[in-house]
Structures are given as C-alpha cells and as structure tokens.
Protein backbone atom coordinates (compact mmCIF):
# COMPACT_ATOMS: atom_id res chain seq x y z
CA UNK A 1 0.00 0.00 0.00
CA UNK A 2 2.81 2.42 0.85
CA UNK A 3 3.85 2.06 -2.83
CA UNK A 4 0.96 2.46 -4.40
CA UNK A 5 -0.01 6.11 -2.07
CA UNK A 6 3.72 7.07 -3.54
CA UNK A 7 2.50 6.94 -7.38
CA UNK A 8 -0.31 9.13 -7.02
CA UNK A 9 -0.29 11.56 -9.67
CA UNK A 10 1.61 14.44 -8.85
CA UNK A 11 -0.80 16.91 -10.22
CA UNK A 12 -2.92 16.34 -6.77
CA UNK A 13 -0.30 17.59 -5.09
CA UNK A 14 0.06 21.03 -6.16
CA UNK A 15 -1.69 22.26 -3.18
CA UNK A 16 1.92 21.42 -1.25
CA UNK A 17 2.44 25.31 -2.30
CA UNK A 18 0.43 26.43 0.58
CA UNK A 19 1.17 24.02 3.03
CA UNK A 20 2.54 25.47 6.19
CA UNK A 21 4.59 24.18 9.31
CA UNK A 22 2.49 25.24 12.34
CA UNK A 23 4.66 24.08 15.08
CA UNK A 24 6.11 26.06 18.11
CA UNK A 25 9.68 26.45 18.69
CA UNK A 26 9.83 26.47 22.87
CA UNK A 27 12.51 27.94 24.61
CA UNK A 28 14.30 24.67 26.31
CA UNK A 29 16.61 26.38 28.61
CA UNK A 30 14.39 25.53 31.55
CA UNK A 31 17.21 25.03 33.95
CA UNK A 32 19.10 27.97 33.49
CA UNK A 33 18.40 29.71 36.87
CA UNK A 34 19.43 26.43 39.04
CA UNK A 35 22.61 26.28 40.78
CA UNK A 36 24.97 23.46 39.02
CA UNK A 37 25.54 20.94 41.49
CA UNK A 38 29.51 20.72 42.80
CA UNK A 39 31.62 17.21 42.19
CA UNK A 40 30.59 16.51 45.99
CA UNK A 41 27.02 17.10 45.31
CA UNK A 42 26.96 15.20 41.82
CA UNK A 43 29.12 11.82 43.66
CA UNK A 44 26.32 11.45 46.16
CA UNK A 45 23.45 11.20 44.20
CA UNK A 46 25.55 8.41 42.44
CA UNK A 47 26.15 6.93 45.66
CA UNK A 48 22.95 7.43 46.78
CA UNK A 49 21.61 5.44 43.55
CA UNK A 50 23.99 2.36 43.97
CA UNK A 51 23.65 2.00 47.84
CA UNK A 52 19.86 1.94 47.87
CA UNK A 53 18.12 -1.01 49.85
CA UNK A 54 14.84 -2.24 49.65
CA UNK A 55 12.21 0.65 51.35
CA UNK A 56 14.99 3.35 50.42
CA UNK A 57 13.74 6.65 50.01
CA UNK A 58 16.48 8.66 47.68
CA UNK A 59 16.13 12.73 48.31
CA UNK A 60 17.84 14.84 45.26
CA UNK A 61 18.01 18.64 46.39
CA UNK A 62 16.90 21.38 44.01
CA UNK A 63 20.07 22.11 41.19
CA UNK A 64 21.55 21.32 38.21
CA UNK A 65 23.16 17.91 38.73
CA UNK A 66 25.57 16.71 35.36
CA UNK A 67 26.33 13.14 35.26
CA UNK A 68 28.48 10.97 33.15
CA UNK A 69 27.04 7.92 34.05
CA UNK A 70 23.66 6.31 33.97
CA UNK A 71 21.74 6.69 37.59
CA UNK A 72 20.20 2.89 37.81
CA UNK A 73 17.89 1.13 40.30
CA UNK A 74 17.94 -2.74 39.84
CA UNK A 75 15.59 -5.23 41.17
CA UNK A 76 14.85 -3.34 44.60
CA UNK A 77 11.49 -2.78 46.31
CA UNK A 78 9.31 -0.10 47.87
CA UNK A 79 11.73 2.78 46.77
CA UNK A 80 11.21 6.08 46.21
CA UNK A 81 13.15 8.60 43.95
CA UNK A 82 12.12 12.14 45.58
CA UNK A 83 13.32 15.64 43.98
CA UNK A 84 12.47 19.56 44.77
CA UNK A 85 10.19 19.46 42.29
CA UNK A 86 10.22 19.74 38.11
CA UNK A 87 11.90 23.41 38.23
CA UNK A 88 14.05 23.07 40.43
CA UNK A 89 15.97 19.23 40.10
CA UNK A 90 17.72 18.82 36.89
CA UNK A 91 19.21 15.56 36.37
CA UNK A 92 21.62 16.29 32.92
CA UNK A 93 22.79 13.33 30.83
CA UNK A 94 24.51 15.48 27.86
CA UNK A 95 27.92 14.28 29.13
CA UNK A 96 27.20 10.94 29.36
CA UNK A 97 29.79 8.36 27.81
CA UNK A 98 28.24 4.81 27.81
CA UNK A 99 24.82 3.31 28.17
CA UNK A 100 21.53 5.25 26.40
CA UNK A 101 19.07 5.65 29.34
CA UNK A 102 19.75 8.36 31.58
CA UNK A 103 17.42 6.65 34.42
CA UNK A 104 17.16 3.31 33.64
CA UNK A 105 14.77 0.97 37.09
CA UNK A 106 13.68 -2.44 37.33
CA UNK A 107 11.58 -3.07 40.43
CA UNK A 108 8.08 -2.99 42.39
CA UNK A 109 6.41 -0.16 44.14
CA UNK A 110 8.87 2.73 42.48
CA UNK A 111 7.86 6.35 43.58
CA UNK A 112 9.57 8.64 40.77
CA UNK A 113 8.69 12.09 41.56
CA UNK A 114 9.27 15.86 41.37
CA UNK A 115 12.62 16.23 38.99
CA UNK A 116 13.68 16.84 35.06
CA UNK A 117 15.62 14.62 33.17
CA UNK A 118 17.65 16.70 30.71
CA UNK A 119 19.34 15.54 27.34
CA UNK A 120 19.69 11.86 27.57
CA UNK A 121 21.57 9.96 24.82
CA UNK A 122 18.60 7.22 24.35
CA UNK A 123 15.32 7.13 26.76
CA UNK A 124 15.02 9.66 29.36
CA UNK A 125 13.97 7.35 31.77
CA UNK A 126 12.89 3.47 31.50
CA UNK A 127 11.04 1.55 33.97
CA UNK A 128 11.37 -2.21 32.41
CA UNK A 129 9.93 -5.41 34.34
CA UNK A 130 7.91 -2.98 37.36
CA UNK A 131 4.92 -3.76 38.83
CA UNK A 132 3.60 -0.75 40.37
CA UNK A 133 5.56 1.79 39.22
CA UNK A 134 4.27 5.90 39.70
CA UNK A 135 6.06 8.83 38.03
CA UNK A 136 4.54 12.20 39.22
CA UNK A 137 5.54 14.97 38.77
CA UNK A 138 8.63 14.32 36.48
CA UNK A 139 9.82 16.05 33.50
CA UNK A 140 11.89 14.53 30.24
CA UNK A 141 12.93 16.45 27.60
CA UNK A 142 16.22 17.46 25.29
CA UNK A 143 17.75 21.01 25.79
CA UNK A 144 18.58 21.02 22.00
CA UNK A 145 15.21 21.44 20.85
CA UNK A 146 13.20 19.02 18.86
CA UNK A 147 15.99 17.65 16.53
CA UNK A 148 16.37 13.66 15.50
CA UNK A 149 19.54 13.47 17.14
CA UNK A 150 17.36 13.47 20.37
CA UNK A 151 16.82 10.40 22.38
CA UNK A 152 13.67 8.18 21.57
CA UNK A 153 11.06 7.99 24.69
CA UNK A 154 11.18 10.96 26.72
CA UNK A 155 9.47 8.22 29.64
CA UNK A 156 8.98 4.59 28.74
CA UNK A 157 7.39 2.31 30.97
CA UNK A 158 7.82 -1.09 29.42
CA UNK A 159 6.88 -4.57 30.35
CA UNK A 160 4.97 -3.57 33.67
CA UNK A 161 2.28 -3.88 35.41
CA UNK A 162 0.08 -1.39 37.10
CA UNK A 163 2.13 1.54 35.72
CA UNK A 164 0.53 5.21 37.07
CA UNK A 165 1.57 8.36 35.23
CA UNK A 166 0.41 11.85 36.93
CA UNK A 167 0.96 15.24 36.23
CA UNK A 168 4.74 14.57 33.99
CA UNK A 169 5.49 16.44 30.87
CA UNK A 170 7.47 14.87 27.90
CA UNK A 171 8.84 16.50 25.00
CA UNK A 172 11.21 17.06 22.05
CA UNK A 173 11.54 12.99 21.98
CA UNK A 174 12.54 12.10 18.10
CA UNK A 175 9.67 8.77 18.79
CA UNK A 176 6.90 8.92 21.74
CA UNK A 177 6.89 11.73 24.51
CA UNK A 178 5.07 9.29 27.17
CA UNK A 179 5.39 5.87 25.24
CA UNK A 180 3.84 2.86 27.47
CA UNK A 181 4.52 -0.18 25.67
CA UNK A 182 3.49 -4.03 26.31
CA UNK A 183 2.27 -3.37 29.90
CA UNK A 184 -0.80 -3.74 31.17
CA UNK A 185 -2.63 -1.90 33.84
CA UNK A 186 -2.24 1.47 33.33
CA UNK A 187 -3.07 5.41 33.80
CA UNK A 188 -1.66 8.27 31.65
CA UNK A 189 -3.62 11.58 33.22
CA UNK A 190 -3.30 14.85 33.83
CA UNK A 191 0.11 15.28 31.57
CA UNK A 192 1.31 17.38 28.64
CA UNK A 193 3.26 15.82 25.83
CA UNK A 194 4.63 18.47 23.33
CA UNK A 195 7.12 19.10 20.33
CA UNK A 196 7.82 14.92 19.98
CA UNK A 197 7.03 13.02 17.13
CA UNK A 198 3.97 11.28 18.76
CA UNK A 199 2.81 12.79 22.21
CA UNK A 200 1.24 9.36 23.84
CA UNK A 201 1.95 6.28 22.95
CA UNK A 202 0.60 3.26 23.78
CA UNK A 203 1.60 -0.23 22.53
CA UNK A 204 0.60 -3.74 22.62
CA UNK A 205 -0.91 -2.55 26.28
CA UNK A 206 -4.31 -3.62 28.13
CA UNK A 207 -6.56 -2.20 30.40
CA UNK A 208 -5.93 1.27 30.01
CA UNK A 209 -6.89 5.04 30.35
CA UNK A 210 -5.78 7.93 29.15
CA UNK A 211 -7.02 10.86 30.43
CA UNK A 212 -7.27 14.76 31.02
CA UNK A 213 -4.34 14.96 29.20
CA UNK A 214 -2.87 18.37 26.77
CA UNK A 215 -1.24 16.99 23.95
CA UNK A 216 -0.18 19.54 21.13
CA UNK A 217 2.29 20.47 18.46
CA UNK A 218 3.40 16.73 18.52
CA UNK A 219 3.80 15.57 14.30
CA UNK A 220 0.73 13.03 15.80
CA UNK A 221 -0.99 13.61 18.86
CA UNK A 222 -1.92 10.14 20.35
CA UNK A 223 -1.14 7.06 19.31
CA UNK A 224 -3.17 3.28 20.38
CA UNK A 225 -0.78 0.66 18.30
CA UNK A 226 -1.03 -2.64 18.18
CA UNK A 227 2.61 -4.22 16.44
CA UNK A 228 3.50 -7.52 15.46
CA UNK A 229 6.58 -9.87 16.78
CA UNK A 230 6.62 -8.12 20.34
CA UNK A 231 6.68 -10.60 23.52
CA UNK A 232 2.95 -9.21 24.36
CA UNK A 233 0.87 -9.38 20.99
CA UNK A 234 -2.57 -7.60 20.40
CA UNK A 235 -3.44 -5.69 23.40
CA UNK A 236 -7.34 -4.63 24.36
CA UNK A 237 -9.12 -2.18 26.26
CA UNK A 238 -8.22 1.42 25.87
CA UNK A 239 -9.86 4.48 26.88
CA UNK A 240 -9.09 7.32 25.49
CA UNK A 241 -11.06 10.78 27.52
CA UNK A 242 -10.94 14.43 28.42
CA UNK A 243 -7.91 15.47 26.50
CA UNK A 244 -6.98 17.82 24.69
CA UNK A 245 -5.50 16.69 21.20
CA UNK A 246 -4.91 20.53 19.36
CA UNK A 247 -2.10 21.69 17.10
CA UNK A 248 -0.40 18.29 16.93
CA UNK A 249 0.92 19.87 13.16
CA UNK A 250 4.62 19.54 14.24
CA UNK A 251 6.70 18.00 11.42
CA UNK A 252 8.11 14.72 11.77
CA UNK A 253 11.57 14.26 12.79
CA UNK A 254 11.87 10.56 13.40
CA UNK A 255 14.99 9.15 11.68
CA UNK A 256 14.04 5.33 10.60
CA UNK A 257 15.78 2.43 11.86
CA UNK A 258 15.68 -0.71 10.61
CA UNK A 259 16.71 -2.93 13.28
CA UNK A 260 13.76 -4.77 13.26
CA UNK A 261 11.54 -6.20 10.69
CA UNK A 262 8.93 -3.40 10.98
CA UNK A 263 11.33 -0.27 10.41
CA UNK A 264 10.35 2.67 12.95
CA UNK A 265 6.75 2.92 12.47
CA UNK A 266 6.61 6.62 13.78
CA UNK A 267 8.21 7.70 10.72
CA UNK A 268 5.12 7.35 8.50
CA UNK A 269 3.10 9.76 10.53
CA UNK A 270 2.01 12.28 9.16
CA UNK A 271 2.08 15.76 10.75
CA UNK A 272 -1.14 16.78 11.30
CA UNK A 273 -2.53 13.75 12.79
CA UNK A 274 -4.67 14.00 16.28
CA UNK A 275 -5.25 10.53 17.03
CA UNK A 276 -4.27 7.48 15.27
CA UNK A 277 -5.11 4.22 15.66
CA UNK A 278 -3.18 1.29 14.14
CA UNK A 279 -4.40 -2.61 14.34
CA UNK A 280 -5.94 -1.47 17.92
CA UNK A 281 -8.39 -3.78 19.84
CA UNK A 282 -11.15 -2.33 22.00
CA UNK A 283 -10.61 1.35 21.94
CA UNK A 284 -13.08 4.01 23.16
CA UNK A 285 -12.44 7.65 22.24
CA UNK A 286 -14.77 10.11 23.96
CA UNK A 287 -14.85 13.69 25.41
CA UNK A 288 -12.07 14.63 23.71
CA UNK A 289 -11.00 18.27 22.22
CA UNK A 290 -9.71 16.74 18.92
CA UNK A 291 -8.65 20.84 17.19
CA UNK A 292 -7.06 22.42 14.31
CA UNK A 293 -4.81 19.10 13.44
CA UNK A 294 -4.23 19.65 10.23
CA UNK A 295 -4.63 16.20 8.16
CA UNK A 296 -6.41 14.55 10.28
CA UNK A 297 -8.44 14.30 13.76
CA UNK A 298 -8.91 10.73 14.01
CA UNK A 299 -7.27 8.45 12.05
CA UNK A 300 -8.40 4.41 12.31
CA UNK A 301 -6.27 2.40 10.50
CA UNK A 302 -5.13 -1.49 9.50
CA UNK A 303 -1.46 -2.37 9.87
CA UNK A 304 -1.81 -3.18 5.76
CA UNK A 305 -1.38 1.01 5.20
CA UNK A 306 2.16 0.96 6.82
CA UNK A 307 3.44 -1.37 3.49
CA UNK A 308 4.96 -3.67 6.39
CA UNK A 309 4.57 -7.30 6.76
CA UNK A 310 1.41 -7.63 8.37
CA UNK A 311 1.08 -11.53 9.71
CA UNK A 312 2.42 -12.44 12.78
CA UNK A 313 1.75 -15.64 15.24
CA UNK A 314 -1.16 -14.44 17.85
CA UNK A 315 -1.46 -10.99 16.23
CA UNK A 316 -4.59 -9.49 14.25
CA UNK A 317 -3.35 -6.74 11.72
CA UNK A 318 -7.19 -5.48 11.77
CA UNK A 319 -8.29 -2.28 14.06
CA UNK A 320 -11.87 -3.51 15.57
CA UNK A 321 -14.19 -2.62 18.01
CA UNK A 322 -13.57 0.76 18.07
CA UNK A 323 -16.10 3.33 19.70
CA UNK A 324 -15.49 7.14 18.57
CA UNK A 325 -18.30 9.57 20.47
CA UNK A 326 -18.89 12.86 22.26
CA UNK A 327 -15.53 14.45 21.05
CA UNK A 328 -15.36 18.12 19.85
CA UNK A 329 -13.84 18.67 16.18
CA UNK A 330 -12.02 21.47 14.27
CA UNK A 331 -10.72 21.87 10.83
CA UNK A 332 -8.00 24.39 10.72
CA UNK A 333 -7.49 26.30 7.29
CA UNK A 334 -4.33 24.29 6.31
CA UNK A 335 -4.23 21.63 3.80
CA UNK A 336 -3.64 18.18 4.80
CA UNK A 337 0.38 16.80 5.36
CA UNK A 338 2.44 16.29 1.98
CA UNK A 339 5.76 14.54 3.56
CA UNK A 340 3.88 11.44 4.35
CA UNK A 341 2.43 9.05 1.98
CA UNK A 342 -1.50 9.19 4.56
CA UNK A 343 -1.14 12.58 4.33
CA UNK A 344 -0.78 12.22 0.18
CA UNK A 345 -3.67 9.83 0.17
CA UNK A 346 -5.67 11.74 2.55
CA UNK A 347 -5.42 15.03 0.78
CA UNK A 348 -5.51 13.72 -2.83
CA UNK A 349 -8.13 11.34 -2.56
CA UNK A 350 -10.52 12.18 0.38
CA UNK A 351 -14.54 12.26 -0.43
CA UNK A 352 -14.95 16.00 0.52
CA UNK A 353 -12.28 17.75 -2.07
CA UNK A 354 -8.80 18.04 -2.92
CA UNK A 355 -6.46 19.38 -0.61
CA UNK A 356 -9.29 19.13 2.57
CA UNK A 357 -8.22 17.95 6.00
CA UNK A 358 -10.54 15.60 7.45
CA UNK A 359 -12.01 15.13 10.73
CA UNK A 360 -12.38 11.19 10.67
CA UNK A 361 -10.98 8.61 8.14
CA UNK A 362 -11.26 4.86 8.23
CA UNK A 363 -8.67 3.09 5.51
CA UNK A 364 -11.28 0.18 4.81
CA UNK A 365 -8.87 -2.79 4.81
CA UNK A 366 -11.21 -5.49 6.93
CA UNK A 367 -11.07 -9.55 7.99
CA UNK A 368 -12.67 -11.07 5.17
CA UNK A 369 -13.33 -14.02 7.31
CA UNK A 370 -15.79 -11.79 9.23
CA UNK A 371 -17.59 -10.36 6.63
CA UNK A 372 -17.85 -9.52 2.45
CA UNK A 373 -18.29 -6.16 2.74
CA UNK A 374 -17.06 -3.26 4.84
CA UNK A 375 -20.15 -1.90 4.85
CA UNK A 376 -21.03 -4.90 6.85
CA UNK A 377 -18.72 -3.21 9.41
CA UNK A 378 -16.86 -6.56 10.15
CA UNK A 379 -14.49 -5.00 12.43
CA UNK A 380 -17.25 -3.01 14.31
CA UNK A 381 -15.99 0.25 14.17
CA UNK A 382 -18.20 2.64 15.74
CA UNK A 383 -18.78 6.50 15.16
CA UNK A 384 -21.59 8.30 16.66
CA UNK A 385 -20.62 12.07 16.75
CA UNK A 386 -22.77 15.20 17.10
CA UNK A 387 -23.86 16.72 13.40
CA UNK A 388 -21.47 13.50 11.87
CA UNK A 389 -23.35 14.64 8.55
CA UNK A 390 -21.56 18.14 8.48
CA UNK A 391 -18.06 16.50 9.08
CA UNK A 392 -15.52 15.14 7.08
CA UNK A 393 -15.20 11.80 7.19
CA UNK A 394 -13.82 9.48 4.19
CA UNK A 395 -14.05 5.41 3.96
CA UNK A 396 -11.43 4.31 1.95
CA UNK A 397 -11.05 1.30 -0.45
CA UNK A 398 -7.66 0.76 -1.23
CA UNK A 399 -7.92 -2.69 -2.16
CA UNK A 400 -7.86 -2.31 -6.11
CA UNK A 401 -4.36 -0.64 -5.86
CA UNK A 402 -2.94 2.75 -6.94
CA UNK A 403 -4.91 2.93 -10.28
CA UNK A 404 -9.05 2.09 -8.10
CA UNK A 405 -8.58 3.80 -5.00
CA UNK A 406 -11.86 5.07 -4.00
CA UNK A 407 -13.72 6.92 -1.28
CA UNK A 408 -16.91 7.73 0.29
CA UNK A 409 -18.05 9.96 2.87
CA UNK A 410 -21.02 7.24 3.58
CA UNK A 411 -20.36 7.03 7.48
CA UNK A 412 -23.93 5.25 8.02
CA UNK A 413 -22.61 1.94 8.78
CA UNK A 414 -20.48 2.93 11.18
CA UNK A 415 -23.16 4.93 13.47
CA UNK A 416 -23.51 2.50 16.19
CA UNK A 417 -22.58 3.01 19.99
CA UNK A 418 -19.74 0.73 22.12
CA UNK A 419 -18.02 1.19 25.07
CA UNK A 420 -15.05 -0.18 26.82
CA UNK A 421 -14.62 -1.79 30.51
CA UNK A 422 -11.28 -1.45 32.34
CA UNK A 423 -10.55 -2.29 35.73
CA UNK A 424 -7.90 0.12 37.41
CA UNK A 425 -8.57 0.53 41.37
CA UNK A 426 -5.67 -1.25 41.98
CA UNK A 427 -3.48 1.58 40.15
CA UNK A 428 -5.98 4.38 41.51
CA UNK A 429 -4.57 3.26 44.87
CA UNK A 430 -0.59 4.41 43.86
C-alpha cells in the first residue's frame, strides 16, 4: 500500500504550495536559573543510587546535577526517587559516555517524583519489568530542541504492570513523549506531551486510560498501536477521555531504523494527525477536544497502510471494536500533510475535495473471514458524533491498488454506539 499512495499523480499535489509548518519552537533552557551541582554534590546522588536497599527513600536537592554515568535502580522494592520538584531538580545526561538511558529501574512499588531529566543519549527514563511503578511529577525532555539526534522515549514504561503516570510532561523525543509499551494496567492523566514526534503512545498494552491529558504540536498527537513480533501481541481495552488533542501539526523528525523487521513505524506519521489508531483492539475515544490538526483528527487504520509485513503468530493486523463519540472537532485552514504518503492519500483522494483535511478517516482494509463487505462493518468500528453529517469523514477502499482507489463519505454503517470496561482501582490506589 505504501507504494501504491507514492504513485499518485503528482498533479494532486500542487496544493503542497500552501502548506505550512504550524509548530512552536519552545525555549528549552528551563534550567538555566538552578545552581549546578559541585563534584561533591553530583558523587552522592551516584552513591545514593547504587547503595539503595529495599524501602529506600532517595532525596535529590533542588540544582543542576551533570552526570556521566547512567543513575540505575535494579531489582529493589518499595523505593522512592524524591526531587524539589520539576523546576528546580535537573538531572543532565549530555555528558554521558556509555549506556543510552539516563534513568534506567527495574523493580516494584517505584515512587519517581518531582525532577527533570535533561538531554539523555537514548530514553530519558525506562522503567522495564515494574509492577507498580508511579512517576509524578517528572519532566523529560532534550535542551537542544526538537531535533532527530534526540533520544527516543522521553518516559517509557515497558513490560509492567500497574504503571501510574500523573501530572509529567514529555517532550522534544525524536519517537513517543510518554510511550507505554506491552504493559498492562495502566493510567496516563493529567500530563502534557509536546514538540515529539507522537505525544502518547501506547503499545501492545491492556486495560488502560488515558485521560485529562494536553497533547499539542506533537507531528501526531496520540497514538493506540497494536505491532506484530513483540513478547505481548494484540493488546485490548483502551480508553481514550478528556484530553486535549490541538495543534499536533509539528513535522516529523523521526529518523528510521531498521533494526527490526517493521522499520520505525513513527516515521510514516504524518504531521497533522490527532489521534491514530493502528491494528488497535477495543478502543473508546470520547470527550475529547480533537482541534485544528491539520490532516487529520482521528485516524483508524489497519497495519496493511504501513506497506509492512502484516502476519504475525497471535497478532490481528485489523483495528476492531472501536467506539469514537462525544468528542469536539475542528478543521483548521491548512491543507492536509504532503511529507507522508497518509497525508498524500488523505489530501488527494478524500470524499470532501482536494487538498481538505478531514475530521475522521477509516482506511477500509477489513477480515474477510468476518464479513464480504465493509459496509457490513466486520471490524465493528463505531462512530456516533454530534452533526457526523456536516463532518468530514472518508471510507477508503484501497484494495484495487494505486490505479481504483476510491472513497466515500457514507459514514452510516459505522453509526452505532460501544463502550469499553477497564478495571484500574488497583493503580488508583498508587
């Protein structure tokens, strides 16, 4: 599919004269009033970090502390990681000389809380293997601006359980701001995710909610992704509520990689894109301020529109029961994303006009095992928005190849109503 969105004629593409780069530079000398921390000062946080115990509680003072070493926590228990507060503790990383995280814990019942993680080679900070694991409070971001030569997960939970993120900002990350990958259990609230490639993430993860959240002048806004060949296949049960998804117009500055069989599937986002949702499972998206994104507000896609191999063992390549209601739209004035080949195919061949950002598309691609027509709605995809006959929303067929692609703005058999359960007292307790 990738190929054939290249080959479009080039004709429908004239409109890339007017397109326009609405993102934000932000001024990312936020530590430039805090004292730098002395050797002395800098050696006992170190120590501090490879002398904790199980029940440690590890206090870092306000300042501007610059390592050259990675500050880890391995395998302990009922720790916390306490700073002055996310203006005032500034853990740097630029000078460090081996390893990618900057804070790298593996644990259960981690407290990380109050501080800034500045300019880390790889991940700000990763939490790997935790069960019960609460950052609040904490700040990750690159000094350097938004540049691909920044790390690749501002924070990035990843293989827990009962993960609990609060009140953190993430941004200038060349993949995910807040990426929470192949966990399970988990809040994302009350954060703001800016100036990354994606904003929020969340991969191959169940039971989750993500909510009362700003997320703006990301290239995409927020991301439910389901990938293939990961240790936890398809996750389910996503909730997606109360944010606000504006601006995410930023372009994309994700440099591929092709250490794995997929390639870096951030890369084919295309500015402009408020929420996407790729091969997800179980998804409600509701309450949401989905504004001025400029190719598209909600995106639900099939992993067949990435051009990647798209079988894997206990994996389903198909987006399905998906329920979009109650969220608040806005077309800005911009045309849709050039750079990307959705963007191409969304502002060449969209049913409402050349060159028109949409509020809604749906790429068609559907199990033919459950059902001969997507009209049928197979995958039970669900839309049931206020005035849905005065948006823009295109069903694509792009199963006849460059030469038949065809659209329709027919959103009637998708007007039906779902919802999604999650259980999450346990991490409402953190």
């Amino acid at each position: 599919m990738k190929q054939a969105i290249l080959k479009l004629p080039l004709l429908l593409f004239l409109i890339s004269t007017i397109a326009c780069n609405n993102s934000v530079e932000v001024d990312q000398d936020i530590s430039a009033n805090a004292k730098v921390a002395g050797a002395a000062a800098v050696k006992k946080v170190i120590e501090s970090f490879i002398l904790a115990e199980d029940g440690s509680t590890i206090k870092i003072p306000a300042g501007h502390f610059e390592f050259e070493t990675q500050l880890i926590i391995d395998n302990l228990k009922d720790l916390k990681i306490i700073g002055a507060g996310m203006d005032k503790t500034f853990l740097s990383f630029k000078n460090l000389k081996s390893g990618g995280e900057g804070v790298k814990v593996v644990g259960k019942n981690i407290t990380l809380q109050d501080f800034s993680v500045l300019d880390a080679p790889g991940d700000g900070i990763k939490t790997q293997h935790c069960d019960q694991i609460v950052f609040r409070r904490v700040n990750a971001t690159w000094t350097n601006g938004d540049k691909s030569k920044n790390g690749t997960y501002a924070l990035y939970p990843v293989q827990c359980k009962n993960v609990m993120i609060d009140e953190c900002s993430a941004s200038h990350s060349r993949d995910a701001g807040i990426y929470v990958g192949q966990s399970e259990n988990v809040i994302v609230k009350n954060c703001t995710a800016f100036g990354n490639v994606a904003g929020i993430e969340i991969e191959n993860c169940s039971n989750v909610e993500v909510f009362k959240n700003k997320v703006y002048d990301n290239a995409g806004g927020l991301l439910v992704f389901n990938l293939p060949n990961l240790p936890m296949a398809d996750g389910f049960n996503t909730k997606v509520y109360d944010n606000e998804i504006i601006e995410n117009n930023h372009v994309n500055f994700a440099v591929p990689i092709n250490e794995t069989p997929n390639g870096n599937t951030v890369t084919l986002i295309p500015p402009g894109s408020g929420v996407i949702l790729l091969a997800a499972k179980n998804v409600e998206i509701y309450n949401n301020k989905i504004l001025n994104n400029k190719t598209t507000g909600v995106a639900i896609a099939n992993y067949q529109i990435t051009g990647f191999p798209a079988e894997a063992p206990n994996w389903s390549p198909y987006s399905s029961d998906i329920s979009i209601h109650n969220n608040e739209y806005a077309r800005p004035l911009s045309p849709p994303d050039l750079t990307k080949d959705l963007g191409k195919l969304i502002a060449a061949k969209n049913a409402h006009g050349i060159g028109k950002s949409q509020d809604i598309i749906y790429d068609g691609f559907f199990d033919k095992s459950k059902g001969k027509d997507v009209k049928e709605n197979p995958m039970n995809i669900c839309i049931k928005e206020e005035k849905l006959d005065e948006m823009h929303f295109t069903l694509f067929d792009l199963h006849g190849g460059t030469d038949n692609i065809k659209a329709s703005d027919d959103f009637k058999p998708f007007v039906c109503t779902g919802s999604v359960s999650t259980d999450l007292e346990a991490v409402k307790r953190l």
